[in-house]
PDB file of N, CA and C in Angstrom:
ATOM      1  N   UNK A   1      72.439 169.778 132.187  1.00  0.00           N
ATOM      2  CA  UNK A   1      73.740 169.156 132.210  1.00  0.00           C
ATOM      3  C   UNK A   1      73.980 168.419 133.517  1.00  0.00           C
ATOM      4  N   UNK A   2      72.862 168.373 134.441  1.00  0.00           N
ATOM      5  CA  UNK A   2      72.913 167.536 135.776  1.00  0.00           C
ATOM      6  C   UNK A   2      73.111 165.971 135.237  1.00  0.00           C
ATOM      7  N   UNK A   3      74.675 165.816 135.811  1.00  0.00           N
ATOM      8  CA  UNK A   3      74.437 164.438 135.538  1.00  0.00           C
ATOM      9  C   UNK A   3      74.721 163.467 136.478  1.00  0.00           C
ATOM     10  N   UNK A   4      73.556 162.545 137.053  1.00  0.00           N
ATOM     11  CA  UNK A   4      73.229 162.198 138.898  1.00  0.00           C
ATOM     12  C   UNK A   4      74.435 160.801 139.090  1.00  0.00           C
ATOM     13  N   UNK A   5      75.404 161.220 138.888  1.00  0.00           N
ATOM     14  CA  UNK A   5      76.457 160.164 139.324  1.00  0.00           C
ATOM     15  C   UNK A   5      77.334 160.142 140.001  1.00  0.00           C
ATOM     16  N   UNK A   6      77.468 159.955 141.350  1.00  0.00           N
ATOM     17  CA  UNK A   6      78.454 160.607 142.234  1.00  0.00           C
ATOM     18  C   UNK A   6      79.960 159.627 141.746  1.00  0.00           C
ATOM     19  N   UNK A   7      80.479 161.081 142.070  1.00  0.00           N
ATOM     20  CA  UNK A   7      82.320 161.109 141.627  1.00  0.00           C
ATOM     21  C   UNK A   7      82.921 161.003 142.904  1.00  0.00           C
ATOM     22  N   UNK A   8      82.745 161.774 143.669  1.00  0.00           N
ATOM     23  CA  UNK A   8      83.413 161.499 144.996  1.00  0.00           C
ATOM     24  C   UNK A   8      82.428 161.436 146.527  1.00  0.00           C
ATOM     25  N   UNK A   9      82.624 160.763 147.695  1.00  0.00           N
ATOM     26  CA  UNK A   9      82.123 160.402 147.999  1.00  0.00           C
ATOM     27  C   UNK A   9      83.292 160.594 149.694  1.00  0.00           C
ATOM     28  N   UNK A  10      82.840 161.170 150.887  1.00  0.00           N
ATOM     29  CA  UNK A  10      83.706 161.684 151.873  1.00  0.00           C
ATOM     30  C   UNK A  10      83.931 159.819 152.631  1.00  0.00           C
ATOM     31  N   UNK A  11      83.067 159.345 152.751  1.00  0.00           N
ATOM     32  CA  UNK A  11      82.820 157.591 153.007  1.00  0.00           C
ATOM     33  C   UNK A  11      83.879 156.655 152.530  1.00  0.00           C
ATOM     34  N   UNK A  12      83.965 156.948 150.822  1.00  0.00           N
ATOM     35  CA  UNK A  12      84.939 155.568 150.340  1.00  0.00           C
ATOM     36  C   UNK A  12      86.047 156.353 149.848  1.00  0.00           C
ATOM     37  N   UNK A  13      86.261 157.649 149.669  1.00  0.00           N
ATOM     38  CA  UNK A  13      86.764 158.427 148.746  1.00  0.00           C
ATOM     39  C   UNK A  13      86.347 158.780 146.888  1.00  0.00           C
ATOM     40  N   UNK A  14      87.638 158.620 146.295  1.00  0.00           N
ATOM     41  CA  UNK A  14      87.091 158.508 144.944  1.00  0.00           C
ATOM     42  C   UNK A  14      86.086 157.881 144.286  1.00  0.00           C
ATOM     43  N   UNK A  15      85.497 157.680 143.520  1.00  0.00           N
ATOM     44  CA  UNK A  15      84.342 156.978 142.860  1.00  0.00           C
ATOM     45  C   UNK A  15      85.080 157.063 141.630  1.00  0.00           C
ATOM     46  N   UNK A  16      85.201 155.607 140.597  1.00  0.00           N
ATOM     47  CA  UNK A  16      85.762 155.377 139.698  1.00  0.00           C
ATOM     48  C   UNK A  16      84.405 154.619 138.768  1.00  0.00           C
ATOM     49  N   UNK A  17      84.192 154.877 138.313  1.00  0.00           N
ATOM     50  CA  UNK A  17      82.700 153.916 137.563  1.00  0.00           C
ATOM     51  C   UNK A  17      83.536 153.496 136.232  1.00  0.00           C
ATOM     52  N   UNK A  18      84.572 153.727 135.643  1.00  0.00           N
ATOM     53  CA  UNK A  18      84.809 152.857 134.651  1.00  0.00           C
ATOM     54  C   UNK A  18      85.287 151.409 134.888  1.00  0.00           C
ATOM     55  N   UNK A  19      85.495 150.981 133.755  1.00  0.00           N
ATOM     56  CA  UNK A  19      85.449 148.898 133.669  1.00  0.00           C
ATOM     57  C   UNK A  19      87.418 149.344 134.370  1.00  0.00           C
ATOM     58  N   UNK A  20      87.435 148.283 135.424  1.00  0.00           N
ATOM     59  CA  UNK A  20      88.635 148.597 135.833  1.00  0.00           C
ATOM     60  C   UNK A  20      90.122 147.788 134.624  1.00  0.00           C
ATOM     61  N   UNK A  21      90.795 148.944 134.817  1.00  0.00           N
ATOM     62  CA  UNK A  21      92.299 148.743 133.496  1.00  0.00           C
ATOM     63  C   UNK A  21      92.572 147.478 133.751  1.00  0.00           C
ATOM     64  N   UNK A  22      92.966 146.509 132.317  1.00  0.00           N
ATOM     65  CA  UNK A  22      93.917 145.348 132.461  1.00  0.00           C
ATOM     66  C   UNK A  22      95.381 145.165 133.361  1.00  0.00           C
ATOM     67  N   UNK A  23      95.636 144.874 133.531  1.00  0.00           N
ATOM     68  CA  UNK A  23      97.032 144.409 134.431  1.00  0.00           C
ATOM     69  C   UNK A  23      97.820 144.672 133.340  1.00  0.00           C
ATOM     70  N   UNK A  24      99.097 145.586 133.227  1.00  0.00           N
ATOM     71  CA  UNK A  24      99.833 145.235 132.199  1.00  0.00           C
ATOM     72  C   UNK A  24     101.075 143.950 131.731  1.00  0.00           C
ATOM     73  N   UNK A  25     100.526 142.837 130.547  1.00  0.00           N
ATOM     74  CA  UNK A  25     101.410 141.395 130.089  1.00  0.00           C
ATOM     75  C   UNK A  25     102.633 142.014 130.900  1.00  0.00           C
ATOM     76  N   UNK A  26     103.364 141.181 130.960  1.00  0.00           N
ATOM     77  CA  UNK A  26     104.773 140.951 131.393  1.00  0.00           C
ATOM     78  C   UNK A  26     105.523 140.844 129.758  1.00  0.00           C
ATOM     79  N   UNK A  27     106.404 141.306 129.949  1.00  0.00           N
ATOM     80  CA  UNK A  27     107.418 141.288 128.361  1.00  0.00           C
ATOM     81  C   UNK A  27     108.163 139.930 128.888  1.00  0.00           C
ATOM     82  N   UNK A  28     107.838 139.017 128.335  1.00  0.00           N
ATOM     83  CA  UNK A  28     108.750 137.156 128.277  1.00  0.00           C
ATOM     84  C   UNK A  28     109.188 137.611 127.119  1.00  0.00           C
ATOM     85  N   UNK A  29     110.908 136.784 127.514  1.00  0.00           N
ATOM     86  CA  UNK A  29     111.398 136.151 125.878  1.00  0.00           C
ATOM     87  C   UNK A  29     111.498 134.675 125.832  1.00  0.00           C
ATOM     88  N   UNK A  30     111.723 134.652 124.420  1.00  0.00           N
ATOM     89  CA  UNK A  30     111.795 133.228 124.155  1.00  0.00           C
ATOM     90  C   UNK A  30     112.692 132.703 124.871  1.00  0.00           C
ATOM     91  N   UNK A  31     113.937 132.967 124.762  1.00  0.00           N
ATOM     92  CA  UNK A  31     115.101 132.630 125.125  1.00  0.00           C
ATOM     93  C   UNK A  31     115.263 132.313 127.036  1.00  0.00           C
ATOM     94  N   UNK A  32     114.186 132.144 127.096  1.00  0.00           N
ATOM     95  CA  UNK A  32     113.698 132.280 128.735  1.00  0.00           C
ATOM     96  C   UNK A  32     114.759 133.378 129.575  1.00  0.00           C
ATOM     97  N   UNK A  33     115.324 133.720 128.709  1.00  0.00           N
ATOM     98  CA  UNK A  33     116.721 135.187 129.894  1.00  0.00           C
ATOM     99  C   UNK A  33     115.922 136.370 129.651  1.00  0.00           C
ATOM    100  N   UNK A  34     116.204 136.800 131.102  1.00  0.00           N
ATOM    101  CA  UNK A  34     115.820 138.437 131.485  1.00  0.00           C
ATOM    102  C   UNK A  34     117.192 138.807 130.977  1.00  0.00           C
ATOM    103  N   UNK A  35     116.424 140.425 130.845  1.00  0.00           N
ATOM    104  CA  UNK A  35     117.395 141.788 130.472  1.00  0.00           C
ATOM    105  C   UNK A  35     117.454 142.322 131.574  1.00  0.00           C
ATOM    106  N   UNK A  36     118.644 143.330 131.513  1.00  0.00           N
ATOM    107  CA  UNK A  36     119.005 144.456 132.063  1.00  0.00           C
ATOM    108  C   UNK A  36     119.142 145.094 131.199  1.00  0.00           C
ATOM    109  N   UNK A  37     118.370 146.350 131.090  1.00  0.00           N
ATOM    110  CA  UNK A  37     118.840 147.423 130.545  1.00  0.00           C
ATOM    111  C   UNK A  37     118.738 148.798 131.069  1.00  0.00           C
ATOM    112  N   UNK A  38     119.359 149.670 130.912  1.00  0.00           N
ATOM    113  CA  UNK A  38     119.386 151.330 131.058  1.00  0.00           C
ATOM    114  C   UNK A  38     118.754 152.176 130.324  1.00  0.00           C
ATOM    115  N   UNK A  39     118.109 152.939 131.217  1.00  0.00           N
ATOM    116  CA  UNK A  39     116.983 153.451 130.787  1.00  0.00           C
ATOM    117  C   UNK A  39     117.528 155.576 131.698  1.00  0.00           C
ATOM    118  N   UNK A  40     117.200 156.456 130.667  1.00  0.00           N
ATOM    119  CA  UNK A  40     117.538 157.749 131.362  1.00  0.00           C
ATOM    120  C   UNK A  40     116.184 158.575 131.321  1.00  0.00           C
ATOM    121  N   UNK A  41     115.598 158.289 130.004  1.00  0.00           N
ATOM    122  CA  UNK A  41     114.504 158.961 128.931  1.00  0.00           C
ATOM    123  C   UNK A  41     113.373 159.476 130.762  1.00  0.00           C
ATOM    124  N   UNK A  42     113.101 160.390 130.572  1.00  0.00           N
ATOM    125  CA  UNK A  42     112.695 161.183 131.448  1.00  0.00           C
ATOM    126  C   UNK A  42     112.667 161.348 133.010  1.00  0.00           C
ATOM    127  N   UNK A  43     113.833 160.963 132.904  1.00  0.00           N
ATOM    128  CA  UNK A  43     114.468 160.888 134.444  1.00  0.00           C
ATOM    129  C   UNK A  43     115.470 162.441 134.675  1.00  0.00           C
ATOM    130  N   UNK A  44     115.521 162.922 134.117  1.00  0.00           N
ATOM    131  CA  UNK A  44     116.581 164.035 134.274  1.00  0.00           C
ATOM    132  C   UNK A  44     117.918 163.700 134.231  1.00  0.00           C
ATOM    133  N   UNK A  45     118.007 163.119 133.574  1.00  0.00           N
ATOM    134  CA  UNK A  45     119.693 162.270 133.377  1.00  0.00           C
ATOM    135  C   UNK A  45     120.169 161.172 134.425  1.00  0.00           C
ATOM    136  N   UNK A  46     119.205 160.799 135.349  1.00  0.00           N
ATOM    137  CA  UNK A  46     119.411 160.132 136.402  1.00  0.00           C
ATOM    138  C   UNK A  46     119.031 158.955 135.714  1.00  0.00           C
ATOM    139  N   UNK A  47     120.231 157.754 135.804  1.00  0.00           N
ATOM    140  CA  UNK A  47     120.065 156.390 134.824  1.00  0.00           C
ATOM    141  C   UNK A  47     119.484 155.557 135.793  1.00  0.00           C
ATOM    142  N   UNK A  48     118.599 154.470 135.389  1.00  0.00           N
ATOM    143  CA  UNK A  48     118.174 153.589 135.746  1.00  0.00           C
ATOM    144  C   UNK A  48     118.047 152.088 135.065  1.00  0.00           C
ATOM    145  N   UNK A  49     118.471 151.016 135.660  1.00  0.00           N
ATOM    146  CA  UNK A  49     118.639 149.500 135.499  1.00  0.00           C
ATOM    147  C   UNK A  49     116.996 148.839 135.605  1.00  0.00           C
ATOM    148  N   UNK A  50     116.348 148.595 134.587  1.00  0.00           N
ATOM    149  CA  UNK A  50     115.420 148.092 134.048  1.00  0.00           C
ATOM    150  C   UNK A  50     115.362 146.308 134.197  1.00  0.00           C
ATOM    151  N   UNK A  51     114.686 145.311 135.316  1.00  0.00           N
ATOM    152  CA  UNK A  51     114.803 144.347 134.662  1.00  0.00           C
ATOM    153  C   UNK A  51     113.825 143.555 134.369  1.00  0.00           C
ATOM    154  N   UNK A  52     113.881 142.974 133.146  1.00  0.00           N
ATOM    155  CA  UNK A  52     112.379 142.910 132.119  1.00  0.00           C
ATOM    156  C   UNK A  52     112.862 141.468 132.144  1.00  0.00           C
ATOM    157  N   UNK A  53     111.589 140.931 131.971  1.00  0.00           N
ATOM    158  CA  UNK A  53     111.214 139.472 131.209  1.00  0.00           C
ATOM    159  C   UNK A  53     111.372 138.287 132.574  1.00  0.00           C
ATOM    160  N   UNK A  54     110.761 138.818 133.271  1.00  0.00           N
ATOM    161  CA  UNK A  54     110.521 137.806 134.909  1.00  0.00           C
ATOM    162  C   UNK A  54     109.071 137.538 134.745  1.00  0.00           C
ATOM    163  N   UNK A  55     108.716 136.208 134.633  1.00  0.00           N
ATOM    164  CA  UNK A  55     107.287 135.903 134.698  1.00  0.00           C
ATOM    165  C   UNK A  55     106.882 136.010 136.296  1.00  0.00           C
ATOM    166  N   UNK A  56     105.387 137.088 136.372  1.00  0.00           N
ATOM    167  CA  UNK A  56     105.127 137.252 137.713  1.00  0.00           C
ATOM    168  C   UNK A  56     104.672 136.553 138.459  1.00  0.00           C
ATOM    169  N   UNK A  57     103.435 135.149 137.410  1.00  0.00           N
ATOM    170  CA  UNK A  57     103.082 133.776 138.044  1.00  0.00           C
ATOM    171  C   UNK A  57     103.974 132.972 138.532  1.00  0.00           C
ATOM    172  N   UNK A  58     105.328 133.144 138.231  1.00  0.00           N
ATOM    173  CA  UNK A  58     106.465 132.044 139.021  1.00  0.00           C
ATOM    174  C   UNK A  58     106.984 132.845 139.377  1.00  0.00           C
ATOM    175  N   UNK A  59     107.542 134.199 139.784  1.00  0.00           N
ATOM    176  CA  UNK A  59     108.012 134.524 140.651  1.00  0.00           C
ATOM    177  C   UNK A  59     107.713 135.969 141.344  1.00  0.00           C
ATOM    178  N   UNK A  60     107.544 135.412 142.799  1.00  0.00           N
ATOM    179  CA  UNK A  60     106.734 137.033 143.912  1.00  0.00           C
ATOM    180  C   UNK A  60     108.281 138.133 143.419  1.00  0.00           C
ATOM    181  N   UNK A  61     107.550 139.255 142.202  1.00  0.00           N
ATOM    182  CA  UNK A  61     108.321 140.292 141.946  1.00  0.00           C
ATOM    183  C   UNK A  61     108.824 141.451 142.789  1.00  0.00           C
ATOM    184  N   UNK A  62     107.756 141.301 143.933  1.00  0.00           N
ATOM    185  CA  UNK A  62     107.899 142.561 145.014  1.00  0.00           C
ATOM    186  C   UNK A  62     108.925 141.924 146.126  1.00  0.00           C
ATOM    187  N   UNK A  63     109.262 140.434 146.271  1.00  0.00           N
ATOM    188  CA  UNK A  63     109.827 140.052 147.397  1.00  0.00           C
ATOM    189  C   UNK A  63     111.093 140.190 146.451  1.00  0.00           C
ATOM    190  N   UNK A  64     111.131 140.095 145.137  1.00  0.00           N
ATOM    191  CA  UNK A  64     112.581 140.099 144.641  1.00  0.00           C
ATOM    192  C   UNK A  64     112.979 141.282 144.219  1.00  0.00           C
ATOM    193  N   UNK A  65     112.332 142.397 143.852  1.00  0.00           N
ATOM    194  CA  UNK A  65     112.842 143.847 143.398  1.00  0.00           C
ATOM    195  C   UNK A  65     113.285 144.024 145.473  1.00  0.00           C
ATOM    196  N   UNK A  66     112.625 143.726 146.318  1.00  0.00           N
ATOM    197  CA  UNK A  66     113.127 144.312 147.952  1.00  0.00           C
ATOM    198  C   UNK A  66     114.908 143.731 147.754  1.00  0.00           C
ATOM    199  N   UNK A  67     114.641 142.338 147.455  1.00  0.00           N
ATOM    200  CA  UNK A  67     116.235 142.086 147.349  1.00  0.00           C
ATOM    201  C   UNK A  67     117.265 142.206 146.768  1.00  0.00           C
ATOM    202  N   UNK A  68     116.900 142.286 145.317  1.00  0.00           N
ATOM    203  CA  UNK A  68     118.031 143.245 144.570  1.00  0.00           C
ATOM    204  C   UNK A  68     117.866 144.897 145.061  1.00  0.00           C
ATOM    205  N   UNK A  69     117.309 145.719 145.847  1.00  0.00           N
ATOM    206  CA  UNK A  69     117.455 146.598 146.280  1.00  0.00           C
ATOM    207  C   UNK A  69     118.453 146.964 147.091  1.00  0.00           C
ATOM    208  N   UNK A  70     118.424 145.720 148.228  1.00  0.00           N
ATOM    209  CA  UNK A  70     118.856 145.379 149.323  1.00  0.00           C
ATOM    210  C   UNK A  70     120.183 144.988 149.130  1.00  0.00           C
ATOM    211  N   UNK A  71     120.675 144.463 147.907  1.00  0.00           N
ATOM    212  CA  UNK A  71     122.040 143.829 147.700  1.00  0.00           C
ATOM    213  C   UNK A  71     122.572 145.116 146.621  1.00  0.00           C
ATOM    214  N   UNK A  72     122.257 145.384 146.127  1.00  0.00           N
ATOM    215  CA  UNK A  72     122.420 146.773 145.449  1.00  0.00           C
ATOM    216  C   UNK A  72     123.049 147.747 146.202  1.00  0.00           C
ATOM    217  N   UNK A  73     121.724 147.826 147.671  1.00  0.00           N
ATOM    218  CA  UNK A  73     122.691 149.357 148.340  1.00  0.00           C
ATOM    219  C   UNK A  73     122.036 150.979 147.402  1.00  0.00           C
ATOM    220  N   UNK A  74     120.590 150.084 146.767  1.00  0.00           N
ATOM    221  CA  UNK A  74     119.947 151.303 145.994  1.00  0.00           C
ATOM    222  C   UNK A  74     118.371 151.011 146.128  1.00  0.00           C
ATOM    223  N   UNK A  75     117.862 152.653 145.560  1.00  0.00           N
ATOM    224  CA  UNK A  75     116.601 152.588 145.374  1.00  0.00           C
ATOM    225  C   UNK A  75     115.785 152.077 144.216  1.00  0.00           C
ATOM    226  N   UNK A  76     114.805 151.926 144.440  1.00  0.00           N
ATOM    227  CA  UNK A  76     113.963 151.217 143.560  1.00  0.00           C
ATOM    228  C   UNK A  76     112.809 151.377 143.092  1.00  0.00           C
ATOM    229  N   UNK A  77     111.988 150.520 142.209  1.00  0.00           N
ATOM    230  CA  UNK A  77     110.437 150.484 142.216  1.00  0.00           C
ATOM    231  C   UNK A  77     110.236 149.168 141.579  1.00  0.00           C
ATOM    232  N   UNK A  78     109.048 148.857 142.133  1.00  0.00           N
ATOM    233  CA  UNK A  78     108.787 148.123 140.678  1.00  0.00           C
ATOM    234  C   UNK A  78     106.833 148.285 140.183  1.00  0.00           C
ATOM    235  N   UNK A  79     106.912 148.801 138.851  1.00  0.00           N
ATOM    236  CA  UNK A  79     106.223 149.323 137.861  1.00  0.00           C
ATOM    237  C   UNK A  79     105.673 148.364 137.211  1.00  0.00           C
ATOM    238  N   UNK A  80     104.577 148.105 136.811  1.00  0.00           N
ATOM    239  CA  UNK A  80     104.486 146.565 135.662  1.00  0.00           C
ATOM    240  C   UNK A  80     104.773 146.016 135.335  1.00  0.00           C
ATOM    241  N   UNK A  81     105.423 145.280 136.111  1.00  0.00           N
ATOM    242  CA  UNK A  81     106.202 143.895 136.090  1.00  0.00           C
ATOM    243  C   UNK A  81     107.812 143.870 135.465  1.00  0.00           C
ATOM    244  N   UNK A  82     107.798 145.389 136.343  1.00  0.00           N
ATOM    245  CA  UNK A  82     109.214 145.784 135.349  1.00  0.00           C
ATOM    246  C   UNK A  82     110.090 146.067 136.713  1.00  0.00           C
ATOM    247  N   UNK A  83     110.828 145.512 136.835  1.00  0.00           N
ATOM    248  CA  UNK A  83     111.667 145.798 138.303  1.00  0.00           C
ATOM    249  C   UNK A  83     113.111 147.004 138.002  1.00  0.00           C
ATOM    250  N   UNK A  84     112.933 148.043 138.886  1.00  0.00           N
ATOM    251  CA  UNK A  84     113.543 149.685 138.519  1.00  0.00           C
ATOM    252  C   UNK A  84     114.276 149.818 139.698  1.00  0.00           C
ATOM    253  N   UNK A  85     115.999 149.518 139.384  1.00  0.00           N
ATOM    254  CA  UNK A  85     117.191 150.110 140.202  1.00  0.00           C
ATOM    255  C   UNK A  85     117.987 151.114 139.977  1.00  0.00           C
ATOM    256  N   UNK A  86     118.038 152.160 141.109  1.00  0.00           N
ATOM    257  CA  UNK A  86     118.576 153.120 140.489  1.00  0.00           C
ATOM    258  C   UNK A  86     120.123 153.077 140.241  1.00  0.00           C
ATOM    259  N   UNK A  87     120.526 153.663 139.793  1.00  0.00           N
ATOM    260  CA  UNK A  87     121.975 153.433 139.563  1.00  0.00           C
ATOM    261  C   UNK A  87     122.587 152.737 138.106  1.00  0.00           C
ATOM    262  N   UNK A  88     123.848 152.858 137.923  1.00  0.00           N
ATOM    263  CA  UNK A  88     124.202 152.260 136.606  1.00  0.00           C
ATOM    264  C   UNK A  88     125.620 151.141 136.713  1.00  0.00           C
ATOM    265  N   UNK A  89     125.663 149.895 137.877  1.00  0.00           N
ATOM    266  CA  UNK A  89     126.083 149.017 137.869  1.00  0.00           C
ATOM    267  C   UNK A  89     125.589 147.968 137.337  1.00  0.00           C
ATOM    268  N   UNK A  90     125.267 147.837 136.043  1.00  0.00           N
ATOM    269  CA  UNK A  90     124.372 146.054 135.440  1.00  0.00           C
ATOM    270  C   UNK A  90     125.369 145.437 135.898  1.00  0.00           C
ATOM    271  N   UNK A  91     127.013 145.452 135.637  1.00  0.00           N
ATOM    272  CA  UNK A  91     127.584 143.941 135.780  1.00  0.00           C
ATOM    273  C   UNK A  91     127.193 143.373 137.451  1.00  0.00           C
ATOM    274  N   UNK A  92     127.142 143.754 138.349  1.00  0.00           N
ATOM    275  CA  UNK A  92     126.673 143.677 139.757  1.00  0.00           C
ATOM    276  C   UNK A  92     125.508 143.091 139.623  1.00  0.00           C
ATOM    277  N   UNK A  93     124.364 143.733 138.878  1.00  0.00           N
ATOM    278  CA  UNK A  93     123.173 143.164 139.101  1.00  0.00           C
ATOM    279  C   UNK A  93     122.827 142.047 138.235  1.00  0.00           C
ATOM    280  N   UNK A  94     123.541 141.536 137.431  1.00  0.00           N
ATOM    281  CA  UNK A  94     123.502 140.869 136.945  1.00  0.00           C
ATOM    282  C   UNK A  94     124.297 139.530 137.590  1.00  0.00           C
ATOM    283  N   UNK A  95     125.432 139.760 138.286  1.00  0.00           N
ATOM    284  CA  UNK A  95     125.975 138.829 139.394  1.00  0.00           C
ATOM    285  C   UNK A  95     125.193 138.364 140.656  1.00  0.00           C
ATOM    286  N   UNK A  96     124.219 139.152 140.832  1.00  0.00           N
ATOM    287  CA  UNK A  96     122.785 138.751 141.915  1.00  0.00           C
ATOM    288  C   UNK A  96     122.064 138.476 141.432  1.00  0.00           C
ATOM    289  N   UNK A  97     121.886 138.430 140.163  1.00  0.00           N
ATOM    290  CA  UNK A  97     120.696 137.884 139.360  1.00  0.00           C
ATOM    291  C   UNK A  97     121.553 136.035 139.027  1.00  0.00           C
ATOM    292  N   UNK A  98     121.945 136.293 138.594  1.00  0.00           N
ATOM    293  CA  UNK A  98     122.760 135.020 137.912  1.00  0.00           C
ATOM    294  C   UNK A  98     123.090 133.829 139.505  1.00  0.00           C
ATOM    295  N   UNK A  99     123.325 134.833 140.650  1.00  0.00           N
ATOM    296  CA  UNK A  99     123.232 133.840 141.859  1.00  0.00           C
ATOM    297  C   UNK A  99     121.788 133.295 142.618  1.00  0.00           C
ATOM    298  N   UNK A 100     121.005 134.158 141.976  1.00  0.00           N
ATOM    299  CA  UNK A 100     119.494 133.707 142.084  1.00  0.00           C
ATOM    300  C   UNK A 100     119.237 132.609 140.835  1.00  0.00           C
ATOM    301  N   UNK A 101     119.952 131.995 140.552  1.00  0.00           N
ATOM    302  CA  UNK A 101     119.468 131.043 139.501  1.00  0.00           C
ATOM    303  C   UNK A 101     118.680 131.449 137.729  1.00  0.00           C
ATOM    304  N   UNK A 102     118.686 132.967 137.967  1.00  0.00           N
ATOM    305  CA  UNK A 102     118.345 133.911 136.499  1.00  0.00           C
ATOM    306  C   UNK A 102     119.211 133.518 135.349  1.00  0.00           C
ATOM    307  N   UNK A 103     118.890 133.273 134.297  1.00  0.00           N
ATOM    308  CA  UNK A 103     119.798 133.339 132.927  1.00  0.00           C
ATOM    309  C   UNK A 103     119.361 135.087 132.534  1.00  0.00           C
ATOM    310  N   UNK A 104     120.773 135.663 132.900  1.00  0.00           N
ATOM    311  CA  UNK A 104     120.644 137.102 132.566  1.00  0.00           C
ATOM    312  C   UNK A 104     121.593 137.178 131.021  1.00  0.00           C
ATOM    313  N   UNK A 105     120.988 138.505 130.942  1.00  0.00           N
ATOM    314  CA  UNK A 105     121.360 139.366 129.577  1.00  0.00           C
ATOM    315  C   UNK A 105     121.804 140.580 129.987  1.00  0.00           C
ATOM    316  N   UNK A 106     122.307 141.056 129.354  1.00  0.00           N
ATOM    317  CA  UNK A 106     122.600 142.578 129.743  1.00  0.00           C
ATOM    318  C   UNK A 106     122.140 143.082 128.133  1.00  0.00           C
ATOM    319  N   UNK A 107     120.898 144.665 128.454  1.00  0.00           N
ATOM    320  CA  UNK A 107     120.197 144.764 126.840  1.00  0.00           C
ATOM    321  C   UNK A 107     121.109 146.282 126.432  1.00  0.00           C
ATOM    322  N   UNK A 108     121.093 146.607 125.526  1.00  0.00           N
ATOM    323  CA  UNK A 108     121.389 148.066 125.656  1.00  0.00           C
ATOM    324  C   UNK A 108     122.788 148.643 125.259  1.00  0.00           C
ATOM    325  N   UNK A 109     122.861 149.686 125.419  1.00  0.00           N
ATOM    326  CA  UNK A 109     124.188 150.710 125.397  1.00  0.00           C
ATOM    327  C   UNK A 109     124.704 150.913 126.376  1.00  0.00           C
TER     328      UNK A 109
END
């Protein structure tokens, strides 16, 4: 059951030998407008503002999730091309979105 393929390595660290994962698409709509939506589903009831449908070839997503962070006054992430604020003000973020030149939506309940 010797099988001669090193896994880890004290030099580079991990050793990964599979074909490396696709990038995950970006969700575009037709309608060229991003969403906001709210999202709780395994957060522990702690809601979060989702905003989907930003193409990442036209726009640097990490310099713009820092600034809706920053104008927010909240924390963040951004996940596959999915930009994650915590908190549950959309009409706000959608007023910084809409002053960034965005055609926003608000998605959801």
């Amino acid at each position: 059951m010797s099988d001669n393929r090193l896994v880890y390595s004290t030099d580079i660290g991990r050793i990964n030998n599979e074909e490396a994962k696709p990038q995950a698409q970006a969700k575009l709509f037709k309608d060229g407008a991003i969403r906001i939506e709210k999202q709780t589903k395994g957060r522990k009831g702690k809601g979060v503002m989702l905003v989907v449908g930003i193409d990442p070839q036209e726009h640097d997503l990490k310099k713009l999730a820092k600034t809706l962070k920053s104008k927010m006054g909240q924390g963040g992430a951004l996940k596959d091309n999915i930009i994650e604020v915590q908190g549950d003000d959309r009409n706000k973020l959608k007023l910084i979105l809409e002053s960034l030149n965005f055609k926003v939506k608000i998605a959801g309940g």
